[in-house]
PDB file of N, CA and C in Angstrom:
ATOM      1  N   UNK A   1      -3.280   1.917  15.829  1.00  0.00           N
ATOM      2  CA  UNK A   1      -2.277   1.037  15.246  1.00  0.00           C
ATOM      3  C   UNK A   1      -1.564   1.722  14.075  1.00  0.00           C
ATOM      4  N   UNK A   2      -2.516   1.899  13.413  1.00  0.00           N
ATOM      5  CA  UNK A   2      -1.728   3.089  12.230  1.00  0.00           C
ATOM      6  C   UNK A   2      -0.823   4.194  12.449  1.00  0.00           C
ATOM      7  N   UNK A   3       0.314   4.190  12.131  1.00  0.00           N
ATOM      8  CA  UNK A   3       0.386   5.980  12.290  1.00  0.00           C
ATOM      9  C   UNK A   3       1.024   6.654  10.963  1.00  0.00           C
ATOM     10  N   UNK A   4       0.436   8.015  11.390  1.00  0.00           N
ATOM     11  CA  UNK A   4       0.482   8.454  10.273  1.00  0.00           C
ATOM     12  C   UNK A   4       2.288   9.280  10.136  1.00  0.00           C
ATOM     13  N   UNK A   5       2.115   9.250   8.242  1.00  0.00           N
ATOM     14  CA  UNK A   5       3.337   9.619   7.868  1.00  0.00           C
ATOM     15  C   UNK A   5       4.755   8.503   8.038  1.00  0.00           C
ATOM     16  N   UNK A   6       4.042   7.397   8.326  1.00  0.00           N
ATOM     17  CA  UNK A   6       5.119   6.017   8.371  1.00  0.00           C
ATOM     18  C   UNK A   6       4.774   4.753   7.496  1.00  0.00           C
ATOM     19  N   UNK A   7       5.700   4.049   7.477  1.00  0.00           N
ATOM     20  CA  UNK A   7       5.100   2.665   6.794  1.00  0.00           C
ATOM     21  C   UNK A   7       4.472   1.560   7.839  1.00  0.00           C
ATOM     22  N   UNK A   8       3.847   1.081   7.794  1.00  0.00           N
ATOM     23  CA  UNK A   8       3.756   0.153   8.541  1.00  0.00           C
ATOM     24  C   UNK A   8       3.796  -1.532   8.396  1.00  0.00           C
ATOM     25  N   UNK A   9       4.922  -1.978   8.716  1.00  0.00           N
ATOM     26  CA  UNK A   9       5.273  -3.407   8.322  1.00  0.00           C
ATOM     27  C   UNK A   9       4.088  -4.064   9.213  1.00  0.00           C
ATOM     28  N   UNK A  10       3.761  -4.964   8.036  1.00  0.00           N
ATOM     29  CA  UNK A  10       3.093  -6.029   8.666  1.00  0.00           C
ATOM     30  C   UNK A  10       3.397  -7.721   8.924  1.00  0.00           C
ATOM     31  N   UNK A  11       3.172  -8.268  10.231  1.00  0.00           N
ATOM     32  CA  UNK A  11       3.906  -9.556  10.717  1.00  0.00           C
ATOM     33  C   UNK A  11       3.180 -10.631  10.340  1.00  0.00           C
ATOM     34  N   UNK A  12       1.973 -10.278  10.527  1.00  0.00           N
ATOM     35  CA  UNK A  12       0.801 -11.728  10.186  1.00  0.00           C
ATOM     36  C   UNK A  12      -0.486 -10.849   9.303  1.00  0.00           C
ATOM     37  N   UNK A  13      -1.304 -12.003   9.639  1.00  0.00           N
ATOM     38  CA  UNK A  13      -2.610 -11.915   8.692  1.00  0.00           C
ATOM     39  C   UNK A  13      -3.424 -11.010   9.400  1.00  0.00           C
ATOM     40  N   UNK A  14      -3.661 -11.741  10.224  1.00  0.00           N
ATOM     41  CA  UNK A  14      -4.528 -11.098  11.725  1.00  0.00           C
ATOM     42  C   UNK A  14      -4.108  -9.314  11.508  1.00  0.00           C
ATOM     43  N   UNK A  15      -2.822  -8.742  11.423  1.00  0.00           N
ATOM     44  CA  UNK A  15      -2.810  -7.501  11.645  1.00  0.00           C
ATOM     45  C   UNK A  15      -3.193  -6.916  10.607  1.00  0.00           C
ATOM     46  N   UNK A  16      -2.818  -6.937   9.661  1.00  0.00           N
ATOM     47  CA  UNK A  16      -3.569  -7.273   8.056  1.00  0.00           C
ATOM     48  C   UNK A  16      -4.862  -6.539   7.746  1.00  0.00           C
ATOM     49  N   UNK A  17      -5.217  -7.763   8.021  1.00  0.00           N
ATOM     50  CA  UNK A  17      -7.702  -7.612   8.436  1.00  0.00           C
ATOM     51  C   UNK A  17      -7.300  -6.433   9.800  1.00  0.00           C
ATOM     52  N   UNK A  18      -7.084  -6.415  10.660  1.00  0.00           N
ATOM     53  CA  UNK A  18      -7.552  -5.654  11.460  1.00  0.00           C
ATOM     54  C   UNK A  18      -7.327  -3.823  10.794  1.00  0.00           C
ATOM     55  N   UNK A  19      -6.193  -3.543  10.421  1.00  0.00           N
ATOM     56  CA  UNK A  19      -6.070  -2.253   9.871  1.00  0.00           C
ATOM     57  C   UNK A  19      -7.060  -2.292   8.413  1.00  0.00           C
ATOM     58  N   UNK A  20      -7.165  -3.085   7.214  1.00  0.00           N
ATOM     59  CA  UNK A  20      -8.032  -3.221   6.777  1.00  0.00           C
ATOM     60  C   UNK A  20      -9.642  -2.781   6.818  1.00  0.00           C
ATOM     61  N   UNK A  21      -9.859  -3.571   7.938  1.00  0.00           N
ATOM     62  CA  UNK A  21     -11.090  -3.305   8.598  1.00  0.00           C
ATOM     63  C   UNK A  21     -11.416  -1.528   9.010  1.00  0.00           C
ATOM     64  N   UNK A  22     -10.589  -1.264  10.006  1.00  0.00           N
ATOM     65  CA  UNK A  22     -10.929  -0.087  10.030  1.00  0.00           C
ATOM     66  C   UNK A  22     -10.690   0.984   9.347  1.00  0.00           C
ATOM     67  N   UNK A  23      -9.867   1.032   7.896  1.00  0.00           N
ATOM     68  CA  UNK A  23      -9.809   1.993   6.675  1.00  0.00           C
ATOM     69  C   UNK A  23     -10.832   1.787   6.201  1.00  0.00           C
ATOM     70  N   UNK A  24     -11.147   0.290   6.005  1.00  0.00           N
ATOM     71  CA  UNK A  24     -12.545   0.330   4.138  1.00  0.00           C
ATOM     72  C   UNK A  24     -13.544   1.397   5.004  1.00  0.00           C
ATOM     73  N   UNK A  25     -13.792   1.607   6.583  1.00  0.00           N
ATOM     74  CA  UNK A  25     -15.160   1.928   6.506  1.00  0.00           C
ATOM     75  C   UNK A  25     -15.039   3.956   6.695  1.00  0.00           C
ATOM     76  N   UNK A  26     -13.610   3.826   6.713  1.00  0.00           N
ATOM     77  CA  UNK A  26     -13.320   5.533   6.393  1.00  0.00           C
ATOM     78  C   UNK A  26     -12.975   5.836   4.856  1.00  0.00           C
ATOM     79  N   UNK A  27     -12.733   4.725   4.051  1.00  0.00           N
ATOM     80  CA  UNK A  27     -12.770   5.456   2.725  1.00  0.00           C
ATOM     81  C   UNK A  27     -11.484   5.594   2.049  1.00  0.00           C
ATOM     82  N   UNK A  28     -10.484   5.636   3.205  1.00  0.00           N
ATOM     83  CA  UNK A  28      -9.186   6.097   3.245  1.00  0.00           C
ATOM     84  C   UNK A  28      -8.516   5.278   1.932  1.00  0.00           C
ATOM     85  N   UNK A  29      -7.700   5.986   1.393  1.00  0.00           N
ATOM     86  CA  UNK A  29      -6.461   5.108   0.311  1.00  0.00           C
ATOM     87  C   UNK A  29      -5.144   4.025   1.255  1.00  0.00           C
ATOM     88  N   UNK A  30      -5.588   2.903   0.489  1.00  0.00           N
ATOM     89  CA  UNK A  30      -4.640   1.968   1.764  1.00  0.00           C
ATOM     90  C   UNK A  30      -3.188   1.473   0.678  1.00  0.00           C
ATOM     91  N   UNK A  31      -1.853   1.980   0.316  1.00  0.00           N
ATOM     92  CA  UNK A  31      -1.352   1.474  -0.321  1.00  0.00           C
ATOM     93  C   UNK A  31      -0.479  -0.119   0.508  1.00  0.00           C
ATOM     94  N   UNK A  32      -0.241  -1.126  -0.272  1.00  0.00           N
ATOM     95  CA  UNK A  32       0.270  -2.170   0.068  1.00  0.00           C
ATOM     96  C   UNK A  32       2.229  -2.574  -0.475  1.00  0.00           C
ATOM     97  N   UNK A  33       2.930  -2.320  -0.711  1.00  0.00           N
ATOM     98  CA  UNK A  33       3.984  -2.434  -0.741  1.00  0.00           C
ATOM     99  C   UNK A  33       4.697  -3.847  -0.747  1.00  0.00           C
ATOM    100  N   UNK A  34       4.210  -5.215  -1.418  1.00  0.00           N
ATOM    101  CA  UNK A  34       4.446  -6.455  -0.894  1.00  0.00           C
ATOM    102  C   UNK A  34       5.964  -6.550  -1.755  1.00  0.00           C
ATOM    103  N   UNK A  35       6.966  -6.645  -1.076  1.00  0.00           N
ATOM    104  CA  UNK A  35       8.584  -6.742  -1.169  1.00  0.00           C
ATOM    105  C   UNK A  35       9.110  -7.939  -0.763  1.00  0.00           C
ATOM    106  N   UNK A  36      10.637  -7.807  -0.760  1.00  0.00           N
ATOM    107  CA  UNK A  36      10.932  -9.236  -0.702  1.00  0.00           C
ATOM    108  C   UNK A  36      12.686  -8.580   0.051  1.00  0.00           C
ATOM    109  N   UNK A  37      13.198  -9.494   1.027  1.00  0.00           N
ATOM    110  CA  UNK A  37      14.743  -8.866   1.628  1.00  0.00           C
ATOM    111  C   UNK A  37      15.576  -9.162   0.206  1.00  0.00           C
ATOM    112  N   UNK A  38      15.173 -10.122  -0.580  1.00  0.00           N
ATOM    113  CA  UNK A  38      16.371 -10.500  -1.755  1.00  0.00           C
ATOM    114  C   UNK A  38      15.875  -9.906  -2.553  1.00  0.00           C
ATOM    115  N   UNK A  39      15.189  -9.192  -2.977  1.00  0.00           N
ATOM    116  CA  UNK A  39      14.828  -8.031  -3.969  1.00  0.00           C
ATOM    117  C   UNK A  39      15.845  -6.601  -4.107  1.00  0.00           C
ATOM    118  N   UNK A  40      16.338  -6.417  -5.103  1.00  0.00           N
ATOM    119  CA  UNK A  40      17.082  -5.730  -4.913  1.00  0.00           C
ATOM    120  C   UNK A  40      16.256  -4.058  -5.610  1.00  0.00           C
ATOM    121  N   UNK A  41      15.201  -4.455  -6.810  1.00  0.00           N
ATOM    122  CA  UNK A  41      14.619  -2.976  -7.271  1.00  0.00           C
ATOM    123  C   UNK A  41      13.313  -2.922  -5.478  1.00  0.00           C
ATOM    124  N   UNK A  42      13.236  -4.142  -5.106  1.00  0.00           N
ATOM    125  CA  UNK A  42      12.605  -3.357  -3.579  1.00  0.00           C
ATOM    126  C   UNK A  42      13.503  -2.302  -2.693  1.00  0.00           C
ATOM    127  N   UNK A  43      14.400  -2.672  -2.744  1.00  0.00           N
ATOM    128  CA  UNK A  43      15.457  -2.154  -1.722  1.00  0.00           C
ATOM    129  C   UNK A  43      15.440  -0.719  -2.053  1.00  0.00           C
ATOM    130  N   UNK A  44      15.832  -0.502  -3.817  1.00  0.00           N
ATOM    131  CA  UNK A  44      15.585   0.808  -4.427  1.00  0.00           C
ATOM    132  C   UNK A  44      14.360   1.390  -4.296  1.00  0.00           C
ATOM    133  N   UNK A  45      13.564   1.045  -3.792  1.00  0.00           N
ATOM    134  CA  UNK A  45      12.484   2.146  -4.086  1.00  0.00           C
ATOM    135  C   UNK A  45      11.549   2.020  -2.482  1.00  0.00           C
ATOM    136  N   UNK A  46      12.361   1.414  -1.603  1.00  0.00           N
ATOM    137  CA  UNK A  46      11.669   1.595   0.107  1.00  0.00           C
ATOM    138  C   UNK A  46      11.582   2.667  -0.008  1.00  0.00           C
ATOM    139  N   UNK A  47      12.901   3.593  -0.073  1.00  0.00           N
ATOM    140  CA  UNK A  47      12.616   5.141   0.500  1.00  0.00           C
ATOM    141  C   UNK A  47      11.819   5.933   0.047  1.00  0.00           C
ATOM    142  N   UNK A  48      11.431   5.616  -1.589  1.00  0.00           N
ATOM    143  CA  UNK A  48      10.960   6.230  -2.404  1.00  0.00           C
ATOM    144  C   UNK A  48       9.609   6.199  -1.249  1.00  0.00           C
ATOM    145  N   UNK A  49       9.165   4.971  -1.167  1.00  0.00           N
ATOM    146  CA  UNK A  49       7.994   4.814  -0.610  1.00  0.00           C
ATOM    147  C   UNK A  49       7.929   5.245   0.744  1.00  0.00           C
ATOM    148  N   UNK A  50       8.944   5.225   1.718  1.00  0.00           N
ATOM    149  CA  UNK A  50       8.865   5.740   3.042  1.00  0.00           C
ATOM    150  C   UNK A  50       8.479   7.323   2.901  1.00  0.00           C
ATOM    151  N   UNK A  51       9.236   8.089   1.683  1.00  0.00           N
ATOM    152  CA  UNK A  51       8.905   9.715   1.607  1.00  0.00           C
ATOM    153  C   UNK A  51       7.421   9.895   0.737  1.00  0.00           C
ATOM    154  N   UNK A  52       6.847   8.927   0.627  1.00  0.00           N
ATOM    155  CA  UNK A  52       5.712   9.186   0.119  1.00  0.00           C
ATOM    156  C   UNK A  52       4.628   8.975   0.817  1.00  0.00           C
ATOM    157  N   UNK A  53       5.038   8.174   2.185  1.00  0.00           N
ATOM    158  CA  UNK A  53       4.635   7.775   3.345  1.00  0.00           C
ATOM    159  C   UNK A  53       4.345   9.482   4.395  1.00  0.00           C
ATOM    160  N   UNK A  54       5.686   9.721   4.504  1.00  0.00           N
ATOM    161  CA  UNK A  54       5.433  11.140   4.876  1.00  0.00           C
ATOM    162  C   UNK A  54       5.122  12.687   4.587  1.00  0.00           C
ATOM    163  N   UNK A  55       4.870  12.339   3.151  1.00  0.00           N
ATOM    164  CA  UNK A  55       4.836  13.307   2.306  1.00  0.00           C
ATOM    165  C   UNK A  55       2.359  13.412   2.292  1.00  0.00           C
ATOM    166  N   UNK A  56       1.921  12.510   2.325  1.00  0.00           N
ATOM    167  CA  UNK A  56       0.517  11.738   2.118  1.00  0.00           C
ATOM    168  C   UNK A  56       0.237  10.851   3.805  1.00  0.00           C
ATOM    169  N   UNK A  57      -0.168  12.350   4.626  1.00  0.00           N
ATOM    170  CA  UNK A  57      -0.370  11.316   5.837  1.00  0.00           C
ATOM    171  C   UNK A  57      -1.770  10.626   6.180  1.00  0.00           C
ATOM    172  N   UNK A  58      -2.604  11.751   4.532  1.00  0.00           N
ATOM    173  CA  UNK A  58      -4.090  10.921   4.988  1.00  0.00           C
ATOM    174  C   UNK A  58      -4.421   9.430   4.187  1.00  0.00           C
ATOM    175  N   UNK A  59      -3.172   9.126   3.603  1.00  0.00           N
ATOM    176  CA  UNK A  59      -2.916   7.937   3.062  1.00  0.00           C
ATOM    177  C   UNK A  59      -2.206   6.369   4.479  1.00  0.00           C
ATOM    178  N   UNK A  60      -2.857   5.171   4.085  1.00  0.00           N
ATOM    179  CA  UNK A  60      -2.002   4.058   4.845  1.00  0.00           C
ATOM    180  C   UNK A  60      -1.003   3.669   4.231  1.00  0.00           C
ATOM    181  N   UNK A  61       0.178   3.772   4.569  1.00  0.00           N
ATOM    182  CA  UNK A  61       1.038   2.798   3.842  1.00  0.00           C
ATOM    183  C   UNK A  61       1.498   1.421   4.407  1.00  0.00           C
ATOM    184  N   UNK A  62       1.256   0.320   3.988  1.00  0.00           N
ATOM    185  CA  UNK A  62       1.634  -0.549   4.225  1.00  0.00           C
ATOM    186  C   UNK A  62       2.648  -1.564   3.926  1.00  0.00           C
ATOM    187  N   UNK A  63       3.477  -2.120   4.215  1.00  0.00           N
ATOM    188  CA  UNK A  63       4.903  -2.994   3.807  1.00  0.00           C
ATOM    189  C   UNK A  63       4.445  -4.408   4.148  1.00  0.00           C
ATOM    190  N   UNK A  64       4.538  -5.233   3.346  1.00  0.00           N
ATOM    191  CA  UNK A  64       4.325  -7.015   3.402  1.00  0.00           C
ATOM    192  C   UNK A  64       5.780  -7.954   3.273  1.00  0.00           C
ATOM    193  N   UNK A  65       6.172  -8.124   3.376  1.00  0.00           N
ATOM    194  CA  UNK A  65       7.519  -9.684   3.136  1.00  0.00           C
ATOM    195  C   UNK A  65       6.902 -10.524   2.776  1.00  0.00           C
ATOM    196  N   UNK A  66       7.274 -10.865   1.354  1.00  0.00           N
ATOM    197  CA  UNK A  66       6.387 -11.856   0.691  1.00  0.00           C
ATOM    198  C   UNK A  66       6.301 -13.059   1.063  1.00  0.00           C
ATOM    199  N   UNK A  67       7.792 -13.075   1.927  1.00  0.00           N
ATOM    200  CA  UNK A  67       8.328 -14.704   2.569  1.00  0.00           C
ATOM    201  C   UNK A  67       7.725 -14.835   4.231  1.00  0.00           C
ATOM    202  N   UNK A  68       7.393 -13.360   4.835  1.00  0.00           N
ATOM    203  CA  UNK A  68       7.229 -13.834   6.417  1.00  0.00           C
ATOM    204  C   UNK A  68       5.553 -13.500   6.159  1.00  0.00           C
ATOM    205  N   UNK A  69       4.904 -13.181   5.489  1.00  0.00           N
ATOM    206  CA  UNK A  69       3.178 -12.967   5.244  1.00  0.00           C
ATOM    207  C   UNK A  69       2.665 -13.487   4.152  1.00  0.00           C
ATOM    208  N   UNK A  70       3.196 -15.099   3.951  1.00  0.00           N
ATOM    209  CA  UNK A  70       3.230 -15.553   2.617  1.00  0.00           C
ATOM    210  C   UNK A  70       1.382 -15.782   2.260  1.00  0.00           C
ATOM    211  N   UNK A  71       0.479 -15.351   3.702  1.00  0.00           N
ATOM    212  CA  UNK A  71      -0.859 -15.537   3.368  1.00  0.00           C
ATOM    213  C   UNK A  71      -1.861 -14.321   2.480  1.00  0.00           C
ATOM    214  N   UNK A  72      -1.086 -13.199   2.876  1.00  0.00           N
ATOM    215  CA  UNK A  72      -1.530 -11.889   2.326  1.00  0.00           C
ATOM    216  C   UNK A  72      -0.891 -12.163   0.683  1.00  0.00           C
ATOM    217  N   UNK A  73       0.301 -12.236   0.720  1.00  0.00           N
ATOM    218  CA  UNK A  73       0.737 -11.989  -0.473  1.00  0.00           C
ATOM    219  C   UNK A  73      -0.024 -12.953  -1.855  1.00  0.00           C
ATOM    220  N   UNK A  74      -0.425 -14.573  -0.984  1.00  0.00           N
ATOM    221  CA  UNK A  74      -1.647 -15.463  -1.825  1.00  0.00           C
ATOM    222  C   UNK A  74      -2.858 -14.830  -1.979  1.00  0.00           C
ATOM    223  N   UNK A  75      -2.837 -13.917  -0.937  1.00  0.00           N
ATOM    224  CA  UNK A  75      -4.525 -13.737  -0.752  1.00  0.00           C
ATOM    225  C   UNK A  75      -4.632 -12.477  -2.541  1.00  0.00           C
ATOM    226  N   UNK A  76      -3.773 -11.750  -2.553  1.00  0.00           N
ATOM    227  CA  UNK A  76      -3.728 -10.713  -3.496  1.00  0.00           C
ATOM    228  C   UNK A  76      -2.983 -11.150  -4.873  1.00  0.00           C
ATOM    229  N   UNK A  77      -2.664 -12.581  -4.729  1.00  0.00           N
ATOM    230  CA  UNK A  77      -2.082 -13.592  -5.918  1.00  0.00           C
ATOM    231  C   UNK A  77      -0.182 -12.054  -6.696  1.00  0.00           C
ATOM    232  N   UNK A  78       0.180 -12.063  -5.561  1.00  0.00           N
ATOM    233  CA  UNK A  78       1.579 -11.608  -6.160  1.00  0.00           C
ATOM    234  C   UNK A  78       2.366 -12.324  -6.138  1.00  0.00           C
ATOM    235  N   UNK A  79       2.882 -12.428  -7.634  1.00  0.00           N
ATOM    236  CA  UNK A  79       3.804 -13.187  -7.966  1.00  0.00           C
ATOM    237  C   UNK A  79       4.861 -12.253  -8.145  1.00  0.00           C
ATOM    238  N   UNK A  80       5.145 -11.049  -8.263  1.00  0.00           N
ATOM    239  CA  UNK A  80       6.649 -10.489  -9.053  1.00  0.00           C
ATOM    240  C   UNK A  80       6.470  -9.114  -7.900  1.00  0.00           C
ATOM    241  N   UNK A  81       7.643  -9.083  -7.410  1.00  0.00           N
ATOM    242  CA  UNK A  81       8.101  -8.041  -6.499  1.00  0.00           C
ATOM    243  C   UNK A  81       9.166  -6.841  -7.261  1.00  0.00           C
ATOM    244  N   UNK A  82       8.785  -5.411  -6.777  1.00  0.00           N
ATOM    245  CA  UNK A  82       7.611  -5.261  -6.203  1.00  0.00           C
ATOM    246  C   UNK A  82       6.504  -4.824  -6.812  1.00  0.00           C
ATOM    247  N   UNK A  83       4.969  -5.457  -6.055  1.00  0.00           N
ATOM    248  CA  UNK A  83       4.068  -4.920  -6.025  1.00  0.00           C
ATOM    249  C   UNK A  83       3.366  -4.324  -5.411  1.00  0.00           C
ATOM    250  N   UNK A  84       2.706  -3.048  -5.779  1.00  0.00           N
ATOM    251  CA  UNK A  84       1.965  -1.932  -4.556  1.00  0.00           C
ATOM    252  C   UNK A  84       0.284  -2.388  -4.984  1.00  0.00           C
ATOM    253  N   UNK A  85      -0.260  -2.640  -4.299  1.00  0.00           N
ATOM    254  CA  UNK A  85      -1.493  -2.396  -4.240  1.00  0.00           C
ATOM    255  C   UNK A  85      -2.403  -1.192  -3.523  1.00  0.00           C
ATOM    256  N   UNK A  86      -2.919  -0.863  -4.861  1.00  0.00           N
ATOM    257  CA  UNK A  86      -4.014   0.541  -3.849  1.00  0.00           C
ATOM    258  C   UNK A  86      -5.276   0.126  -3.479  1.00  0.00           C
ATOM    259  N   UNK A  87      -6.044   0.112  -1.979  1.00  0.00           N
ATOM    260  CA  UNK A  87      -7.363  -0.560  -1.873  1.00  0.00           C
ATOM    261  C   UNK A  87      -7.865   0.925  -1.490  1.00  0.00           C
ATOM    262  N   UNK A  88      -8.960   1.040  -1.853  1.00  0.00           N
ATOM    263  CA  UNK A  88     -10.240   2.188  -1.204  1.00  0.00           C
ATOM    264  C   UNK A  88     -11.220   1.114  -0.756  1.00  0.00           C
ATOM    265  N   UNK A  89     -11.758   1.490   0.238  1.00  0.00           N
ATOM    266  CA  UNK A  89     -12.948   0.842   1.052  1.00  0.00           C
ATOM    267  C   UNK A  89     -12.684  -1.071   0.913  1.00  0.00           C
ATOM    268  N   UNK A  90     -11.657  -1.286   1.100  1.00  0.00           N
ATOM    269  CA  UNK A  90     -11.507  -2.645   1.463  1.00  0.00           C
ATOM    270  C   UNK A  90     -11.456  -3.568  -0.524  1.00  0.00           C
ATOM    271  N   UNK A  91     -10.818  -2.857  -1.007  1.00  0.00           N
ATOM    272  CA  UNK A  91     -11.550  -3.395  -2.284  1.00  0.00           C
ATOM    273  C   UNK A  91      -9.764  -2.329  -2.795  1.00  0.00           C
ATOM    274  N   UNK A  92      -9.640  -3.128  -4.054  1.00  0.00           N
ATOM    275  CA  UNK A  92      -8.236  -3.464  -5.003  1.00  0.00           C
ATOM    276  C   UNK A  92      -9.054  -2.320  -6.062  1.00  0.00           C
ATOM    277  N   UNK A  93      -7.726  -1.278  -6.515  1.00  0.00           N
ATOM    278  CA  UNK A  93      -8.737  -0.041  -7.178  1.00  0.00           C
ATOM    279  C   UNK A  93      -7.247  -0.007  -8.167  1.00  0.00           C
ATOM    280  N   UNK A  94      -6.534  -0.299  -7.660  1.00  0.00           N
ATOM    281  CA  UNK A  94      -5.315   0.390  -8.424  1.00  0.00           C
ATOM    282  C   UNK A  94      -4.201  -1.199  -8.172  1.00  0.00           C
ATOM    283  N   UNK A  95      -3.032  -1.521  -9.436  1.00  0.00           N
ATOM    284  CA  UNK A  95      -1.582  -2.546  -9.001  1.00  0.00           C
ATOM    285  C   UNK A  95      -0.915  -2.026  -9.733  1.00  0.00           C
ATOM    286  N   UNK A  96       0.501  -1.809  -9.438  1.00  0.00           N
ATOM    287  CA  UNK A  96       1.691  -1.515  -9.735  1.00  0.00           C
ATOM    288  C   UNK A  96       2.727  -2.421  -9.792  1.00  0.00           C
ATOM    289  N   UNK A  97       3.065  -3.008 -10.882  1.00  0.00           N
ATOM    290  CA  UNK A  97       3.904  -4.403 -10.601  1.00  0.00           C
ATOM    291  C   UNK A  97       5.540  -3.547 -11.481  1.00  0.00           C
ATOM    292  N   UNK A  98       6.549  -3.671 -10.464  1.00  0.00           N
ATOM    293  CA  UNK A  98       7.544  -3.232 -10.807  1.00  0.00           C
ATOM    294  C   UNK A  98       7.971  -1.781  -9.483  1.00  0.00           C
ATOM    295  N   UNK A  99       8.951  -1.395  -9.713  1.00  0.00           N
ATOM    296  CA  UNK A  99       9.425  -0.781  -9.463  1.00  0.00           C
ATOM    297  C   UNK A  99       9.942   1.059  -9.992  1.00  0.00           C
ATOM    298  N   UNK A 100       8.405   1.414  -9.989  1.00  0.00           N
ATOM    299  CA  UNK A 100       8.147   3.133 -10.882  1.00  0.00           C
ATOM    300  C   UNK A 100       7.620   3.664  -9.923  1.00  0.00           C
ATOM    301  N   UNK A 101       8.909   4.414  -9.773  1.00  0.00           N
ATOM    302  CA  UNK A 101       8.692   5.528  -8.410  1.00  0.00           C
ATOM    303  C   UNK A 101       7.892   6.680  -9.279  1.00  0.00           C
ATOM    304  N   UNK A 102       7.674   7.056 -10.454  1.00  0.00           N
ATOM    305  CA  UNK A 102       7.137   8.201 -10.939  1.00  0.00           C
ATOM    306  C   UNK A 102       5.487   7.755 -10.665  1.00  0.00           C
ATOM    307  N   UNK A 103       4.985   6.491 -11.756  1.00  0.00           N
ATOM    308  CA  UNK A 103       3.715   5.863 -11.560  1.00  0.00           C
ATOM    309  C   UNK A 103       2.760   5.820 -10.222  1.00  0.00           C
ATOM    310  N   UNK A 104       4.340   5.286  -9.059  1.00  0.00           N
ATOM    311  CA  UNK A 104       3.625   5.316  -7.815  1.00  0.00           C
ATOM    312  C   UNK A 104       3.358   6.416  -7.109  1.00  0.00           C
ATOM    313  N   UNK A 105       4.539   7.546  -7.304  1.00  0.00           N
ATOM    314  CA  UNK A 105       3.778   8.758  -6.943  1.00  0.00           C
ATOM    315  C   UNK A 105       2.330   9.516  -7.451  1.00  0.00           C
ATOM    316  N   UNK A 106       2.620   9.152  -8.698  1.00  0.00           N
ATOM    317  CA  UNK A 106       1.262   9.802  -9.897  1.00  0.00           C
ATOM    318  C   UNK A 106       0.081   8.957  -8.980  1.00  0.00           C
ATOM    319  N   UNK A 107       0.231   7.614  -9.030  1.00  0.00           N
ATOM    320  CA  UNK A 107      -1.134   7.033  -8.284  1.00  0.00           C
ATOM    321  C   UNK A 107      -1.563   7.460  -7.442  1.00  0.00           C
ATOM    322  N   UNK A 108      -0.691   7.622  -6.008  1.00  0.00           N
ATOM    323  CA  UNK A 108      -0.681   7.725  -4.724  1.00  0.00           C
ATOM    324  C   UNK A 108      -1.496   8.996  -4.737  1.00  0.00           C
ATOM    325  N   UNK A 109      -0.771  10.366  -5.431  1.00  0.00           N
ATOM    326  CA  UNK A 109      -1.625  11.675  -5.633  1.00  0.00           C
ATOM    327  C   UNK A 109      -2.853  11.327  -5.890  1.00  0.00           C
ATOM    328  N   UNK A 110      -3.203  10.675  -7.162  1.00  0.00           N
ATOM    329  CA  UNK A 110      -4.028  10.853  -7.861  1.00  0.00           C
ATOM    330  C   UNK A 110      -5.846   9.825  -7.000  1.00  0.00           C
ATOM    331  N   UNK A 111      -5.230   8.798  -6.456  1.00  0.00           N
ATOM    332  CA  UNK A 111      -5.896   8.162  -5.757  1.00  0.00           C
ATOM    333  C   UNK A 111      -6.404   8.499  -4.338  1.00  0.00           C
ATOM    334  N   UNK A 112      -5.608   9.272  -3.693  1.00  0.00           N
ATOM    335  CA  UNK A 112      -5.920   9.810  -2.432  1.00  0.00           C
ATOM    336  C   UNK A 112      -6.599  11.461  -2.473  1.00  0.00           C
ATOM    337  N   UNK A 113      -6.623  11.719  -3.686  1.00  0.00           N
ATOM    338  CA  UNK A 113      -7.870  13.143  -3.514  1.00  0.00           C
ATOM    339  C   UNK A 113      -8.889  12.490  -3.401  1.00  0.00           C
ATOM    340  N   UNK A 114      -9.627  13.655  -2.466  1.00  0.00           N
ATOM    341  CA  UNK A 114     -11.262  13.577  -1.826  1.00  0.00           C
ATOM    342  C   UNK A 114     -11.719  13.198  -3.225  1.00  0.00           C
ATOM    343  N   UNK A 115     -12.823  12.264  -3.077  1.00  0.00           N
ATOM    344  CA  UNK A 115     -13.661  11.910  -4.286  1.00  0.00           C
ATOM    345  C   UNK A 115     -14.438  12.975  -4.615  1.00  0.00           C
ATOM    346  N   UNK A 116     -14.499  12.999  -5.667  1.00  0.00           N
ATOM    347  CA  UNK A 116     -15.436  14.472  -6.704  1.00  0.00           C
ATOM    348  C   UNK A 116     -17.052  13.812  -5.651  1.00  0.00           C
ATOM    349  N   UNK A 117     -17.588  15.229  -5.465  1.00  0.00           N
ATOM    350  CA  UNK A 117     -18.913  15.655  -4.822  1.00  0.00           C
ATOM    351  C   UNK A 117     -19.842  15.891  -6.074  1.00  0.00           C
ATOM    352  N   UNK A 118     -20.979  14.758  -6.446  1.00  0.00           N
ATOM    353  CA  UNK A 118     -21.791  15.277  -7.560  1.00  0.00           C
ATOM    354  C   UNK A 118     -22.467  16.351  -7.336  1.00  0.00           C
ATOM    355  N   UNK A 119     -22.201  17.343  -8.127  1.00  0.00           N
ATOM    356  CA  UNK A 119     -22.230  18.860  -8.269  1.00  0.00           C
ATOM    357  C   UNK A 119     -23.502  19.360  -9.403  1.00  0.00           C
ATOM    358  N   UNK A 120     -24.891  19.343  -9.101  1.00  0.00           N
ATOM    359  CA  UNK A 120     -25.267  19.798  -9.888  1.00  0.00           C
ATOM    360  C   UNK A 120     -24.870  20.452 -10.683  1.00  0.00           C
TER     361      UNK A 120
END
């Protein structure tokens, strides 16, 4: 269902949990993107996020409509668009409320390196 180096809009809940499901148990960085069509700093910063999409393919990127997935967007309590959410293993690690293409790149890097190996 995923593919890599794209965004992937999501329609319902159901698709949601199912990609969900199978990242938390790889570990993977899942970013969330919840936007809005009357948003206009969303509009500015899709691409930002589509090239960061292809730039980070061992990253998920995901896209929400706050108005057509109004259950996800309760479930993660967003009120102000946009917001990115970063999940590792099914679980909220990182939020970005606004529109900072610098921040979200810095995260995106910074969140998707391999976790440090305790190193004697």
């Amino acid at each position: 269902m995923a593919v890599e180096g794209q965004v992937i809009p999501l329609r319902d809940a159901k698709e949601f949990d199912v990609i969900i499901d199978k990242e938390k148990e790889s570990g993977k960085l899942i970013v969330i993107d919840f936007t809005a069509s009357w948003c206009p700093p969303c509009r500015i910063i899709a691409p930002v996020f589509a090239e960061l999409a292809k730039a980070h393919v061992n990253v998920t990127f995901l896209k929400v409509d706050v108005d057509n997935v109004k259950e996800i967007a309760e479930r993660f309590e967003v009120n102000a668009m946009p917001t990115f959410v970063f999940l590792k293993g099914g679980k909220e690690v990182h939020r970005i409320v606004g529109a900072d293409k610098v921040e979200l790149g810095v995260k995106v890097l910074e969140l998707s390196a391999a976790p440090a190996t305790s190193a004697a």
